[in-house]
Protein backbone atom coordinates (compact mmCIF):
# COMPACT_ATOMS: atom_id res chain seq x y z
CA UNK A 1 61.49 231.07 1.09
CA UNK A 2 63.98 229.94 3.33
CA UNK A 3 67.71 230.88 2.92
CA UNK A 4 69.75 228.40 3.45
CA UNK A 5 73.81 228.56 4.16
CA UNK A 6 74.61 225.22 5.34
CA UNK A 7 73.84 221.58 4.05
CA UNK A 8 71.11 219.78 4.70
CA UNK A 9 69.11 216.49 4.45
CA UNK A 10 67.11 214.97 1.18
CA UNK A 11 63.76 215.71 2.78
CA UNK A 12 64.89 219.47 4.07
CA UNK A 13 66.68 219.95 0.49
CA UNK A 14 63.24 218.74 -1.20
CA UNK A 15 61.10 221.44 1.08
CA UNK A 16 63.40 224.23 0.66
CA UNK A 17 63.57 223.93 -3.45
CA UNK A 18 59.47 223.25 -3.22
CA UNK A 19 59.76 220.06 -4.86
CA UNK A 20 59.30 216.03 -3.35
CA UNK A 21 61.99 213.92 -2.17
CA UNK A 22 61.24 211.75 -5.63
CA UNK A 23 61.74 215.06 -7.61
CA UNK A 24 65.63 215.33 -6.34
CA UNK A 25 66.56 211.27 -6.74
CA UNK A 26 65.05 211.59 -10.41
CA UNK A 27 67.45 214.23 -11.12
CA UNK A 28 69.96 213.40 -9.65
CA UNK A 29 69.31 209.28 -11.50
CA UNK A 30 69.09 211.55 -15.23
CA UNK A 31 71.93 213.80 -14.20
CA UNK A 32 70.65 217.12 -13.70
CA UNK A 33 72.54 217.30 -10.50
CA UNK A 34 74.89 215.40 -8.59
CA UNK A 35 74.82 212.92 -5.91
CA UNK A 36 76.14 213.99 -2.71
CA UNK A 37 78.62 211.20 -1.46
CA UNK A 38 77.12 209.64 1.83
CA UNK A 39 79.27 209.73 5.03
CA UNK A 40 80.03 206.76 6.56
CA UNK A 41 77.80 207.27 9.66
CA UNK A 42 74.79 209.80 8.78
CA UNK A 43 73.21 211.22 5.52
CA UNK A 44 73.71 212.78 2.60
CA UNK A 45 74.08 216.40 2.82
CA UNK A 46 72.99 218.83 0.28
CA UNK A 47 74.60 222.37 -0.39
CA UNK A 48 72.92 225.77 -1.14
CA UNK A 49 74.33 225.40 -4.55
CA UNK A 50 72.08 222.29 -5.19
CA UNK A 51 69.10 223.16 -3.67
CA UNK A 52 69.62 226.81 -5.89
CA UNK A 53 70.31 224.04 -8.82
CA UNK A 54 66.66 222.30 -8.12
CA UNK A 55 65.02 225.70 -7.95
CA UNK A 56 66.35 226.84 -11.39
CA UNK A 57 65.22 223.54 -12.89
CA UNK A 58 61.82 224.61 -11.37
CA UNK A 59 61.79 227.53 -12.68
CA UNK A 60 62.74 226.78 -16.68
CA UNK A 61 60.02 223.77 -16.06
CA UNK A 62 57.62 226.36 -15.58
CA UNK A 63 58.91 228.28 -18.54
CA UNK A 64 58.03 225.47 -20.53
CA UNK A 65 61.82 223.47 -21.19
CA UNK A 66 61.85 220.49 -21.29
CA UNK A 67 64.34 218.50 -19.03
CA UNK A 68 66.71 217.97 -21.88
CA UNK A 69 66.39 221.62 -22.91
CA UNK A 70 67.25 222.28 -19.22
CA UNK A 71 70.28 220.23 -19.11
CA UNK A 72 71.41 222.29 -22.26
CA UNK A 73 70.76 225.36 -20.52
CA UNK A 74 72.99 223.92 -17.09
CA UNK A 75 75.30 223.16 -19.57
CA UNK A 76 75.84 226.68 -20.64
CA UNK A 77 75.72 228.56 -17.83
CA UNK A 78 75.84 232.19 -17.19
CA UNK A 79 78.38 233.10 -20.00
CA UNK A 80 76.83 231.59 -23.01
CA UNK A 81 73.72 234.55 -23.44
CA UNK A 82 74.20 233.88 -27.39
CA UNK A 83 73.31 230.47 -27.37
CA UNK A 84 70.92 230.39 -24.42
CA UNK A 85 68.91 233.43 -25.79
CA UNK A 86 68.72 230.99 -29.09
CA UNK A 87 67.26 228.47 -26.83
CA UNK A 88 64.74 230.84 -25.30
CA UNK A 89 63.82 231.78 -29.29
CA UNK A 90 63.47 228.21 -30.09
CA UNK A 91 61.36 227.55 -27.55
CA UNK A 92 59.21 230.68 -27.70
CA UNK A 93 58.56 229.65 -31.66
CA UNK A 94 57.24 226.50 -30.57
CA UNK A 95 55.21 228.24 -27.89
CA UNK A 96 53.94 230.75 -30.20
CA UNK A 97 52.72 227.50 -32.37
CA UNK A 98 50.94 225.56 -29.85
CA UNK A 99 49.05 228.72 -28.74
CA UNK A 100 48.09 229.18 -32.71
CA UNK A 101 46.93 225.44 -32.68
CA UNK A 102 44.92 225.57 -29.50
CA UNK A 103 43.32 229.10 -30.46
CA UNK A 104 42.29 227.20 -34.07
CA UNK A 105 40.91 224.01 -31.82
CA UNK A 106 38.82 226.26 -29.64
CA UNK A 107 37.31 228.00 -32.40
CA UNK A 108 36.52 224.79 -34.18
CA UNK A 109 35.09 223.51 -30.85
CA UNK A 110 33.02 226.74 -30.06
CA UNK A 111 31.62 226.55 -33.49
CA UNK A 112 30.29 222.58 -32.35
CA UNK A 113 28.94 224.43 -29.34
CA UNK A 114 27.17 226.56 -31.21
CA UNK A 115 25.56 223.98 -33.46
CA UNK A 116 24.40 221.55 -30.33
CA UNK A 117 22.75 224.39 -28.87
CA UNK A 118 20.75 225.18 -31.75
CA UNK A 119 20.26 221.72 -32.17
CA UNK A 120 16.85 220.63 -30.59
CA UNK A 121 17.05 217.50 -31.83
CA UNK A 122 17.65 214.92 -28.96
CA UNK A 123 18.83 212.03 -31.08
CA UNK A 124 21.17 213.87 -33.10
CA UNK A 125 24.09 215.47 -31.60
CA UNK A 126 26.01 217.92 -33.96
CA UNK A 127 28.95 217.73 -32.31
CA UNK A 128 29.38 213.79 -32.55
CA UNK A 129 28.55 213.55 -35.94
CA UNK A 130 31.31 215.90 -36.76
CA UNK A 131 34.01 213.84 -34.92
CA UNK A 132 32.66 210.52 -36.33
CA UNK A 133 32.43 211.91 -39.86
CA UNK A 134 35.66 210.60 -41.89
């Protein structure tokens, strides 16, 4: 990772915070950062404090929030550990919940993986007669 102390271009801002060109003009469109003003002659130029903006966005994305969940987070900042660690809570519930629900559908699967391989019937598939069963 690069470290950067001076503004840059839209395409060296993109490769510095690891994300496309696209990536930065859809947040910027929903408000997740701002817009640098264009010069008259030349291009836009983004700060350090931007492209360290992009890469926290990256980095709650891959903590599961959601872009709106992110915004909150932006929103609150570095002084607000109350009401972001409430956030983080919230969200780790809901984790906790899909991991419950996907461990139930893979046990539910594996036991229709079980049954086709003991099948040795070839027109009769266990598993699709479970899923078309109302």
């Amino acid at each position: 990772m690069h470290i950067m102390t001076q503004p840059c271009t839209i395409s060296i801002a993109a490769k510095m915070a690891g994300v496309n060109i696209e990536t930065i003009r859809y947040y910027q469109r929903i408000g997740l950062i701002e817009e640098p003003a264009k010069p008259l002659s030349g291009y836009r130029q983004y700060s350090p404090v931007i492209i360290n903006r992009i890469r926290f966005i990256q980095r709650a994305k891959t903590l599961g929030f959601s872009l709106a969940e992110i915004a909150r987070l932006l929103e609150l900042d570095d002084g607000n550990c109350e009401q972001t660690r409430a956030l983080a809570e919230q969200k780790l519930t809901l984790i906790n919940e899909k991991i419950q629900s996907l461990n139930t559908m893979a046990g539910v699967l594996s036991q229709h993986i079980a049954l086709c391989k003991k099948n040795s019937s070839n027109n009769h598939c266990p598993l699709i007669a479970a899923l078309t069963e109302k």
